[in-house]
C-alpha atoms as a PDB file:
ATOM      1  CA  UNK A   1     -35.755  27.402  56.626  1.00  0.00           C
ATOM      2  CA  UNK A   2     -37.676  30.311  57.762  1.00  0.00           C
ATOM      3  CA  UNK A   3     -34.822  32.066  58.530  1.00  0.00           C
ATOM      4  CA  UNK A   4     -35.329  35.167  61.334  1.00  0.00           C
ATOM      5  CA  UNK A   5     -39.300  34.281  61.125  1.00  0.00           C
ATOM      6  CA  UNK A   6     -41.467  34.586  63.703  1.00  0.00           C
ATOM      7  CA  UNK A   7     -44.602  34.224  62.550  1.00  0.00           C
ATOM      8  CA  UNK A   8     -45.036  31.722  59.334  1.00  0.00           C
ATOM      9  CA  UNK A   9     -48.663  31.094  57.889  1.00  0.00           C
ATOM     10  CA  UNK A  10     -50.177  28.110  55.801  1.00  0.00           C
ATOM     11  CA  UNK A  11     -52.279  29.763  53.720  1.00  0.00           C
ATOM     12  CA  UNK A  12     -55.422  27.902  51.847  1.00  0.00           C
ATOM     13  CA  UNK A  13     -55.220  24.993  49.688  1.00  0.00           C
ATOM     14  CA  UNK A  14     -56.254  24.679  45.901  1.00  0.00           C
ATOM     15  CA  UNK A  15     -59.624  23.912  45.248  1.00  0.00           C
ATOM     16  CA  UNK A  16     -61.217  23.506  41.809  1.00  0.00           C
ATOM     17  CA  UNK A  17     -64.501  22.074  40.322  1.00  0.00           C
ATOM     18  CA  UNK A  18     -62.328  20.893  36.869  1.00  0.00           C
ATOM     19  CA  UNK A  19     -63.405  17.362  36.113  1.00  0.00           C
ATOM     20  CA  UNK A  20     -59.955  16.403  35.779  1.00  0.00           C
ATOM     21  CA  UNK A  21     -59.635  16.752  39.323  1.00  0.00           C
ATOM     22  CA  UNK A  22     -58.908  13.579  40.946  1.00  0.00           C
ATOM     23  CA  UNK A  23     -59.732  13.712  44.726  1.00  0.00           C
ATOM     24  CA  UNK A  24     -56.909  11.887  46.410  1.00  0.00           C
ATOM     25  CA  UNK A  25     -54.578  12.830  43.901  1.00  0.00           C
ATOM     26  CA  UNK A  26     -55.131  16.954  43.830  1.00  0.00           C
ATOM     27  CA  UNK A  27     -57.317  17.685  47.402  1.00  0.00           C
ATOM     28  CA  UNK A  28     -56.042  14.989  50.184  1.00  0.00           C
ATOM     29  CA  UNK A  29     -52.605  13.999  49.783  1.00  0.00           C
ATOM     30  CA  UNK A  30     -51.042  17.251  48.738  1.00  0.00           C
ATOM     31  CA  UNK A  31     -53.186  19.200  51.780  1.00  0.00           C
ATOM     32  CA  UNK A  32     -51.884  16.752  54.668  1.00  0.00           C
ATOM     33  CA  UNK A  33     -48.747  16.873  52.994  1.00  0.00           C
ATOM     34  CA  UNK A  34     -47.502  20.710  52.184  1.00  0.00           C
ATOM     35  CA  UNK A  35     -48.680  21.631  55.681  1.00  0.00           C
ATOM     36  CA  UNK A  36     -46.634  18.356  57.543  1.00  0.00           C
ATOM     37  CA  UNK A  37     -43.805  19.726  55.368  1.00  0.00           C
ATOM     38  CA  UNK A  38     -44.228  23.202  56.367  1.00  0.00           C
ATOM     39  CA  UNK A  39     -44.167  22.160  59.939  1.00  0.00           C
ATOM     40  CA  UNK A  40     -41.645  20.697  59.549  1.00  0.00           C
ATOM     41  CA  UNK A  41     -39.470  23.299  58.122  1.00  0.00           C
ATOM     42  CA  UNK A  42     -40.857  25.571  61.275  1.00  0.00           C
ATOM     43  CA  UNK A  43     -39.408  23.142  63.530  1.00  0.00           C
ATOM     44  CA  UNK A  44     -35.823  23.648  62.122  1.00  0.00           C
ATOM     45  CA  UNK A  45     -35.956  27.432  62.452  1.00  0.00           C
ATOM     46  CA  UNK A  46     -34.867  28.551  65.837  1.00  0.00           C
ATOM     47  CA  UNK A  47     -36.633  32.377  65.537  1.00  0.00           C
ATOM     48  CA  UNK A  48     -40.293  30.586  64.924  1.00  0.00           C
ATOM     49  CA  UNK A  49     -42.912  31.036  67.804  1.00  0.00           C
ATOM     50  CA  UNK A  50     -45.786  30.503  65.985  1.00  0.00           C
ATOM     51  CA  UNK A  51     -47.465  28.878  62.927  1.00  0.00           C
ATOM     52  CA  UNK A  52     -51.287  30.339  61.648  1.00  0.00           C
ATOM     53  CA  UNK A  53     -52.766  27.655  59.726  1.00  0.00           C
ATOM     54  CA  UNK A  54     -55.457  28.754  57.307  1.00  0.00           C
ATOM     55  CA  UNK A  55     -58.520  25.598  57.718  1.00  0.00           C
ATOM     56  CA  UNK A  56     -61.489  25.722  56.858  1.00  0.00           C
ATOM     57  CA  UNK A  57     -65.414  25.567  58.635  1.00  0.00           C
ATOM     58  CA  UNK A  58     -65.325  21.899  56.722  1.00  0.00           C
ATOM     59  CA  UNK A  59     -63.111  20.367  59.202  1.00  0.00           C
ATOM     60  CA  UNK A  60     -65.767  21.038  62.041  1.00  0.00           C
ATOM     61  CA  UNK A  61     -69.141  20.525  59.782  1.00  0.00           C
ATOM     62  CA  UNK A  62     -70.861  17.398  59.532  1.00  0.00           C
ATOM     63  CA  UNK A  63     -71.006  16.368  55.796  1.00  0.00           C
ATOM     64  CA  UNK A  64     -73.442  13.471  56.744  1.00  0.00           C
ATOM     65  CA  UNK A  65     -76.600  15.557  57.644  1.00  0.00           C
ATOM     66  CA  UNK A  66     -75.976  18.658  55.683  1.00  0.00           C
ATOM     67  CA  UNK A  67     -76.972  22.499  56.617  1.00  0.00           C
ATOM     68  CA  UNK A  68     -80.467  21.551  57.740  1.00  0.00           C
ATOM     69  CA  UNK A  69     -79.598  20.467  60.986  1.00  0.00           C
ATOM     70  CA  UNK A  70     -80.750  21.853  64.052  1.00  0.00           C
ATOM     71  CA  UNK A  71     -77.566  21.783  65.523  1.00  0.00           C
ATOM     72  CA  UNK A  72     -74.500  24.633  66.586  1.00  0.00           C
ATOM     73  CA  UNK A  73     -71.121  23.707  65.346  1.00  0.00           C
ATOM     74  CA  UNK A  74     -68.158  24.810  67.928  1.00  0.00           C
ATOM     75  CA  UNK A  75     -64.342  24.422  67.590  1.00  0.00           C
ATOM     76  CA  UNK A  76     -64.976  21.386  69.359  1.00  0.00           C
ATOM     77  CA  UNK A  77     -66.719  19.578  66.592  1.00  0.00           C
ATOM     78  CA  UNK A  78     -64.715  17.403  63.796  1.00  0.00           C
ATOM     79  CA  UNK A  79     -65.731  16.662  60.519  1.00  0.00           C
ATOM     80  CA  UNK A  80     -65.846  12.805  61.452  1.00  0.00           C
ATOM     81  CA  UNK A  81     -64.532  11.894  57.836  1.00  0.00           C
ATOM     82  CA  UNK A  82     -62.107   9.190  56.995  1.00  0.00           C
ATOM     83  CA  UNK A  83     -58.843   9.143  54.718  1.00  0.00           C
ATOM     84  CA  UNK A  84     -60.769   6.388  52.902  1.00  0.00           C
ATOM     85  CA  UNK A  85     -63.861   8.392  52.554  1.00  0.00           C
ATOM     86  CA  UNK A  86     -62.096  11.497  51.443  1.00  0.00           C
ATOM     87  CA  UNK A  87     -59.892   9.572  48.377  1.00  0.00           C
ATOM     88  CA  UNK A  88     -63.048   7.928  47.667  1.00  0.00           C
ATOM     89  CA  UNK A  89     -66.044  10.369  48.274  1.00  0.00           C
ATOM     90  CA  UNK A  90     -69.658   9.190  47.569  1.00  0.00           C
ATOM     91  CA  UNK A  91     -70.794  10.178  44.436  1.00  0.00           C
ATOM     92  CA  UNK A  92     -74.290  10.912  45.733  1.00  0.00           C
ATOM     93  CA  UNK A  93     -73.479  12.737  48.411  1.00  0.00           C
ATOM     94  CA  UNK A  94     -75.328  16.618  48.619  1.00  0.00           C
ATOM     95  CA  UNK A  95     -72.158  19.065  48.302  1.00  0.00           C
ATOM     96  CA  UNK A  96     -70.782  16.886  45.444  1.00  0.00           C
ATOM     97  CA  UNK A  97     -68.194  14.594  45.818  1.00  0.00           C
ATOM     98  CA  UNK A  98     -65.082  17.462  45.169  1.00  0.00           C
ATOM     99  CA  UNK A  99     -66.049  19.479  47.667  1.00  0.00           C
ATOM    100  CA  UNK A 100     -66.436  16.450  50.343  1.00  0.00           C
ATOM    101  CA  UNK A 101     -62.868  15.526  49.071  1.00  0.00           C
ATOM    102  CA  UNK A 102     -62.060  18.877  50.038  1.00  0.00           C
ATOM    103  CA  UNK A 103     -63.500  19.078  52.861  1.00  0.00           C
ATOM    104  CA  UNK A 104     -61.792  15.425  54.133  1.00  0.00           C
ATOM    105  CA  UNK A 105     -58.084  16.563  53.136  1.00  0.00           C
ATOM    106  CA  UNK A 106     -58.447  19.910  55.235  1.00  0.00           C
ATOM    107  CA  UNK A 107     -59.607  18.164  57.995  1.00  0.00           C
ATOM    108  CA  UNK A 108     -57.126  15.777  57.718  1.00  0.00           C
ATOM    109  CA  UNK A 109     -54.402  17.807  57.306  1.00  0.00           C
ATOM    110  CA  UNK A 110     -55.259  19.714  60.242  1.00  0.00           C
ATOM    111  CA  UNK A 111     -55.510  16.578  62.673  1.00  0.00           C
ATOM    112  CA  UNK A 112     -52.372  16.015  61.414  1.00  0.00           C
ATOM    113  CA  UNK A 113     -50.603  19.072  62.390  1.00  0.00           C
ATOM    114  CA  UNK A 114     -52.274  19.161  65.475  1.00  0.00           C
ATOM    115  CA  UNK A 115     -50.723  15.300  66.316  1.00  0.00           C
ATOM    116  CA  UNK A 116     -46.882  16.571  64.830  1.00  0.00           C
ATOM    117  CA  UNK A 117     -47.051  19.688  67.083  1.00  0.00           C
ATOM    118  CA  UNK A 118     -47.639  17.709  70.426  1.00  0.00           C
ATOM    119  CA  UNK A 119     -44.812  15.589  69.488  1.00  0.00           C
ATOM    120  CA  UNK A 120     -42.564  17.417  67.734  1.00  0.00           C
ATOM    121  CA  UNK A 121     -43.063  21.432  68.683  1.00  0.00           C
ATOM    122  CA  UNK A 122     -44.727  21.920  71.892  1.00  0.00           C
ATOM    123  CA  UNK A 123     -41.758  23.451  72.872  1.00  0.00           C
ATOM    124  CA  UNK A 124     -40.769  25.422  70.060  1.00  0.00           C
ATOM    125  CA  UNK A 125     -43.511  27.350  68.700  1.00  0.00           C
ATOM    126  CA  UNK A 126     -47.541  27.455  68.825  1.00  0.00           C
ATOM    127  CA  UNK A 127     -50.150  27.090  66.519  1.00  0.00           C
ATOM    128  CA  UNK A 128     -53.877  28.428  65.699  1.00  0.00           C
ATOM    129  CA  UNK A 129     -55.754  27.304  62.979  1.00  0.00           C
ATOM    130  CA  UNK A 130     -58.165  29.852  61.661  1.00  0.00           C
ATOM    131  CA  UNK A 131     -61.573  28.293  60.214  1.00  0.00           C
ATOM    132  CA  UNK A 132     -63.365  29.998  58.219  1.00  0.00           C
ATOM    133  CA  UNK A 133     -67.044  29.769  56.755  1.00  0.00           C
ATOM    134  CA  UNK A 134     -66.735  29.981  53.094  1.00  0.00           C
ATOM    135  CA  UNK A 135     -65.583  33.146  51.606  1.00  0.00           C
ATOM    136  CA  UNK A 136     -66.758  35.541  49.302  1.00  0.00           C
ATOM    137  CA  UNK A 137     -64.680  38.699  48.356  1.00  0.00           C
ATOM    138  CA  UNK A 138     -64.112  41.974  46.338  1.00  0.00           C
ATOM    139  CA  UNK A 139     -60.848  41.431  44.986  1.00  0.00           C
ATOM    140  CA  UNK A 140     -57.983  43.361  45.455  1.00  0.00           C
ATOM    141  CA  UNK A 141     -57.626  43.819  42.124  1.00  0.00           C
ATOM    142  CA  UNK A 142     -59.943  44.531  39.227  1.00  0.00           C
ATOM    143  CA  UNK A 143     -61.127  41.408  37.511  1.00  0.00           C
ATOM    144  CA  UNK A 144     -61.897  41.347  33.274  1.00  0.00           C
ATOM    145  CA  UNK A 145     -64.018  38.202  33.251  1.00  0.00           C
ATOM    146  CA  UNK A 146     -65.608  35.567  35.765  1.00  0.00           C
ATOM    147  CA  UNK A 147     -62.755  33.571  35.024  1.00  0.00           C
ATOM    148  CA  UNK A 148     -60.387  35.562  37.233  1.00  0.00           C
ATOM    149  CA  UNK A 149     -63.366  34.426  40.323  1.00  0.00           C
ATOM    150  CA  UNK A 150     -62.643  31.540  42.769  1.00  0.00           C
ATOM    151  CA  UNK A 151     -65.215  29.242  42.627  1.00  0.00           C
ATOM    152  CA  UNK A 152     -67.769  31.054  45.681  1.00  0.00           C
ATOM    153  CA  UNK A 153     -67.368  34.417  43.535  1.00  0.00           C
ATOM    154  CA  UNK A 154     -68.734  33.122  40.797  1.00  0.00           C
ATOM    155  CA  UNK A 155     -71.728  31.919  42.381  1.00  0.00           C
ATOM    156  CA  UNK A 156     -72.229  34.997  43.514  1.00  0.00           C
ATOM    157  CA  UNK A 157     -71.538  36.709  39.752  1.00  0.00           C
ATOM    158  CA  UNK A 158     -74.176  33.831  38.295  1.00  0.00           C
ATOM    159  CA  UNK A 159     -76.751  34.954  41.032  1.00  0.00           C
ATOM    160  CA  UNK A 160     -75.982  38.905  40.200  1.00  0.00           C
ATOM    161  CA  UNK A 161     -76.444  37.705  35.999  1.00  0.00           C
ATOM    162  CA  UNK A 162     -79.938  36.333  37.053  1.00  0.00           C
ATOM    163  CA  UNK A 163     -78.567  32.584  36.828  1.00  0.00           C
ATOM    164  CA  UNK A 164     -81.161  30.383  38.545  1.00  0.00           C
ATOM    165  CA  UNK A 165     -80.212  29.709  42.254  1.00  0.00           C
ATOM    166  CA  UNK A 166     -77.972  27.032  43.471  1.00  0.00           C
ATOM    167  CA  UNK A 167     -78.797  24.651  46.081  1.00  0.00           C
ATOM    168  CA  UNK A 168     -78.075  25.401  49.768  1.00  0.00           C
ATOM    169  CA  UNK A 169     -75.006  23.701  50.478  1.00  0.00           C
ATOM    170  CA  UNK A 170     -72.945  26.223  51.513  1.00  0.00           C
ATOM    171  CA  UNK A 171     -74.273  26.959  55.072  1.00  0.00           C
ATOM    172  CA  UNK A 172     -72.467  29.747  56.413  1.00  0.00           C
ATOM    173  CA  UNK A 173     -70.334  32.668  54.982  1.00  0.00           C
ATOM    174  CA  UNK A 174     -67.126  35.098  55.388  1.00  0.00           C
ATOM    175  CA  UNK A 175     -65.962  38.156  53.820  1.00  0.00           C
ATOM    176  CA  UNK A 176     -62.458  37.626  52.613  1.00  0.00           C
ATOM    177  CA  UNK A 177     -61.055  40.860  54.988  1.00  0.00           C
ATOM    178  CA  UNK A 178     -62.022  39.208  57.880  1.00  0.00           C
ATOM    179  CA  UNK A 179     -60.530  36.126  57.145  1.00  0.00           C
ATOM    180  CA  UNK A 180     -57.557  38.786  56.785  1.00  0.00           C
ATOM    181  CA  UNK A 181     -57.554  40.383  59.681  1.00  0.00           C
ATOM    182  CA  UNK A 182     -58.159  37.156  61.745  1.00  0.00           C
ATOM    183  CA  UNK A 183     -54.874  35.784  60.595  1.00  0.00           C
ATOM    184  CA  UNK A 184     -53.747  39.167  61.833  1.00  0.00           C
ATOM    185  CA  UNK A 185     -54.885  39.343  65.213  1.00  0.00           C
ATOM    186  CA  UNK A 186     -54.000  35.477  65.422  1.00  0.00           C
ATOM    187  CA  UNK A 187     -49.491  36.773  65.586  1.00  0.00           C
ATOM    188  CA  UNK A 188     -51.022  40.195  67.850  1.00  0.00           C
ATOM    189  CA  UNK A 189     -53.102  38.089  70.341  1.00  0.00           C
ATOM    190  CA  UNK A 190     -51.128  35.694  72.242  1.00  0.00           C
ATOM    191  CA  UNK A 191     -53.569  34.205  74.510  1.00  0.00           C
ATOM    192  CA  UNK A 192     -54.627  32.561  70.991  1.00  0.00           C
ATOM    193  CA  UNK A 193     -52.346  30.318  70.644  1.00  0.00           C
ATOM    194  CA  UNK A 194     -53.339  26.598  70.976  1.00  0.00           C
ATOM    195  CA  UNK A 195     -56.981  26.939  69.595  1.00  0.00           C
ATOM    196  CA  UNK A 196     -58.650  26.339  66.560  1.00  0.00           C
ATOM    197  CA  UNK A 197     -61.307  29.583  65.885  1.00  0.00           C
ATOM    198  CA  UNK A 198     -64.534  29.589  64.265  1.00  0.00           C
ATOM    199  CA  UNK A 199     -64.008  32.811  61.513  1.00  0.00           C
ATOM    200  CA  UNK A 200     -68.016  33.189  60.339  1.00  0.00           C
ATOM    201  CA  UNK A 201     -69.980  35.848  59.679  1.00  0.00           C
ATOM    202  CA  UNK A 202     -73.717  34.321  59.270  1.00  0.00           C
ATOM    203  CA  UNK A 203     -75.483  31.502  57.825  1.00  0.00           C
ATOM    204  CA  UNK A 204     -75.304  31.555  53.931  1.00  0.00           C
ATOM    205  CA  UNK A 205     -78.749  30.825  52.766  1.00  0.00           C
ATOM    206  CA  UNK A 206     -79.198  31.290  49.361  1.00  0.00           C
ATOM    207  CA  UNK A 207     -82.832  33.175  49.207  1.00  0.00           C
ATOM    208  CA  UNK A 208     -80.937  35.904  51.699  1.00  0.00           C
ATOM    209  CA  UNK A 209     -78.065  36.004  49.241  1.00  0.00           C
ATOM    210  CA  UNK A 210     -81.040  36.505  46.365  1.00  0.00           C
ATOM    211  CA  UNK A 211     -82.973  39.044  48.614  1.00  0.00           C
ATOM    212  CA  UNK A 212     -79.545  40.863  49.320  1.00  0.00           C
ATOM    213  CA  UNK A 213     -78.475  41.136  45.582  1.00  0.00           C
ATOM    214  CA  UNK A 214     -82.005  42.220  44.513  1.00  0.00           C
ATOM    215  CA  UNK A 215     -81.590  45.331  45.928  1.00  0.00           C
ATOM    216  CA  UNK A 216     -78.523  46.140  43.793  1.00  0.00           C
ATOM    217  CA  UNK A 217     -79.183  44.545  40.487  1.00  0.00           C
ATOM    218  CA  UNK A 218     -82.717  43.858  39.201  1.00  0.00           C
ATOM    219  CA  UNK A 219     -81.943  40.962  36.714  1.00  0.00           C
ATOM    220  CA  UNK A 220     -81.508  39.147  39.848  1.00  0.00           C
ATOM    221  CA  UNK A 221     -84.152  36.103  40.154  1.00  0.00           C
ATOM    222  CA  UNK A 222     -87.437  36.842  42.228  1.00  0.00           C
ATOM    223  CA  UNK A 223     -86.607  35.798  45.823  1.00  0.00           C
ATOM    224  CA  UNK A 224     -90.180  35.302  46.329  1.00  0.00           C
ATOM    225  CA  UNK A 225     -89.829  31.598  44.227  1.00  0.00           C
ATOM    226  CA  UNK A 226     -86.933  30.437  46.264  1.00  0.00           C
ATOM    227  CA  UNK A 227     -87.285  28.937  49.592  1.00  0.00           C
ATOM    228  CA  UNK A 228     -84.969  28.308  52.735  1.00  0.00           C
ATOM    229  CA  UNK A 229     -84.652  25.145  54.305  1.00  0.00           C
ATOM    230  CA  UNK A 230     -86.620  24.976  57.722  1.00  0.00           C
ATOM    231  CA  UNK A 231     -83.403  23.711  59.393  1.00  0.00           C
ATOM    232  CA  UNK A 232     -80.095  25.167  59.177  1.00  0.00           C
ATOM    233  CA  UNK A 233     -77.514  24.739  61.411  1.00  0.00           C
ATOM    234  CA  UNK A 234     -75.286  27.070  63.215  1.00  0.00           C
ATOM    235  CA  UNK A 235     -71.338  28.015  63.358  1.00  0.00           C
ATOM    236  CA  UNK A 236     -70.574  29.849  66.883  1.00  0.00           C
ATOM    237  CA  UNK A 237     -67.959  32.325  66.074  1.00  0.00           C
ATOM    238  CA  UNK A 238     -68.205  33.479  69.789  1.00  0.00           C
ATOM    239  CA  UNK A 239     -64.376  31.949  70.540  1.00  0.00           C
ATOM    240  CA  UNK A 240     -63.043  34.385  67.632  1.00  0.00           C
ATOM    241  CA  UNK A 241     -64.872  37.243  69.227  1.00  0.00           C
ATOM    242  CA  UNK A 242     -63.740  36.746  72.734  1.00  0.00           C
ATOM    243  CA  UNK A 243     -59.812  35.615  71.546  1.00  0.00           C
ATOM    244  CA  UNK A 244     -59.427  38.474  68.699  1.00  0.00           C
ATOM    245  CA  UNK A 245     -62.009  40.695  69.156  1.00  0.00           C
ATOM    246  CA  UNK A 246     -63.455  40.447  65.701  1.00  0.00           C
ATOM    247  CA  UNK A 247     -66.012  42.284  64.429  1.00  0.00           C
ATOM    248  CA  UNK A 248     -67.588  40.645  60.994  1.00  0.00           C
ATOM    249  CA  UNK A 249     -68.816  42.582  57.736  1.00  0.00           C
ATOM    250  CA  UNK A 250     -72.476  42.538  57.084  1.00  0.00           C
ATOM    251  CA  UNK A 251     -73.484  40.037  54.062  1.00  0.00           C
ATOM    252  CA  UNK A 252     -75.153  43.646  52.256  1.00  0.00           C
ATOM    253  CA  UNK A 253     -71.543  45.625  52.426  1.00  0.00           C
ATOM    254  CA  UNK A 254     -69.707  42.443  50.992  1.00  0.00           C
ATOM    255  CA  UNK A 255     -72.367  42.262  48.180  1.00  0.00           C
ATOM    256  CA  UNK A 256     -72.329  45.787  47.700  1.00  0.00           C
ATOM    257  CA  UNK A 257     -68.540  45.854  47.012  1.00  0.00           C
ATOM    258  CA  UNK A 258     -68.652  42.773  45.007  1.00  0.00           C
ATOM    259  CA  UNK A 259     -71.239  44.280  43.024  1.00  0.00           C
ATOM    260  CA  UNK A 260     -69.294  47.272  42.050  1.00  0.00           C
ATOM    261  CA  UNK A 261     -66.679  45.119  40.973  1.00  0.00           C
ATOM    262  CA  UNK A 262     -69.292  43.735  38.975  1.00  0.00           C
ATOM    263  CA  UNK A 263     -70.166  46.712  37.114  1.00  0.00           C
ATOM    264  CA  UNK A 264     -66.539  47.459  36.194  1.00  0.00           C
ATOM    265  CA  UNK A 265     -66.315  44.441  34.681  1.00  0.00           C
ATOM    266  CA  UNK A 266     -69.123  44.548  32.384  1.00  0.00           C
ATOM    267  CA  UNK A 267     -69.194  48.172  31.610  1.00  0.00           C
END
């Protein structure tokens, strides 16, 4: 039990590119279940009043059509994928088949605890789920090697080396802090409870990230032979604004940070 607690938070789930990974195995099952069982354990301690649930812009995104989509994603949106489809993701499809795994179990997992609190803890406690776009970060600590990365830094780092340019399938972006400080202001702000919020800073397009990191390191490719897509779809953060009053970091200041982490490293 959370004993005397407040406030509890389900943080993020593992993620990992390893081709040992087996999708319903390591991303579904143990997603929906850890956050059921935290829930649970929430629900058995008196003192709770609310539970911040860390999801992810996945669970609202489309994985049919992709980022080039002329289309804006709100909280009201759901990823419209299946516990089939997520134990068995297509091989084919554009993000890769781990990260639509991914992707399914987070969405799952948060229908779920939606369902158990309208039957179980209306009552009791409250719950936001914070979604954010995928995050890149300066660590809190200094990393040796890009091993110490999660998998979005070290895109980034790969970029910065002058690694050719991934494909756009990442469509929008957050810096970790204010994925921070929206879990934050989600226990200060009590008018949030009850909502799932939108946590995004921009739309990650990988010639901007290119054009971005040029101006800090010049092994970085030429932008000039990378190209956006004409489409690219959009992620309203404007319920996060209004409900916590956040104010997102600039896609140059998280570079530049990153960067000097960077430099560290290599020196």
């Amino acid at each position: 039990m959370y004993l005397g607690c407040e406030y509890v938070m389900a943080v993020a789930s593992p993620f990992s590119f390893h081709e040992e990974i087996q999708p319903k195995r390591d991303l579904v099952d143990p997603t929906i279940a850890a956050l059921i069982h935290l829930l649970e354990t929430a629900v058995a301690t008196p003192s709770v009043k609310r539970v911040i649930i860390t999801g992810s812009q996945a669970t609202v995104f489309n994985y049919d059509y992709g980022p080039s989509r002329d289309y804006m994603y709100t909280e009201k949106d759901w990823n419209p994928v299946t516990y089939e489809q997520a134990c068995n993701p297509p091989q084919d499809i554009y993000c890769g088949p781990l990260i639509y795994a991914y992707a399914g179990g987070k969405t799952l997992a948060e229908k779920a605890a939606w369902e158990f609190t309208r039957n179980n803890a209306q009552e009791k406690f409250d719950i936001v789920c914070i979604l954010p776009s995928w995050i890149f970060d300066p660590t809190t600590w200094q990393p040796t090697s890009s091993a110490d990365f999660s998998e979005s830094n070290k895109i980034i780092y790969g970029l910065y080396q002058g690694q050719a340019p991934p494909s756009d399938i990442f469509p929008h972006w957050v810096d970790v802090r204010d994925v921070a400080r929206a879990h934050v202001l989600a226990i200060e702000k009590r008018n949030a409870g009850g909502y799932r919020l939108i946590v995004n800073s921009g739309p990650f397009r990988v010639r901007d990230a290119i054009v971005s990191l040029k101006k800090l390191e010049s092994r970085v490719v030429d932008p000039e032979h990378v190209k956006n897509l004409d489409k690219w779809c959009g992620m309203d953060n404007g319920k996060s604004v209004e409900l916590l009053g956040m104010k997102y970091i600039g896609l140059d200041q998280c570079f530049t940070d990153m960067v000097e982490q960077f430099k560290k490293m290599t020196a």
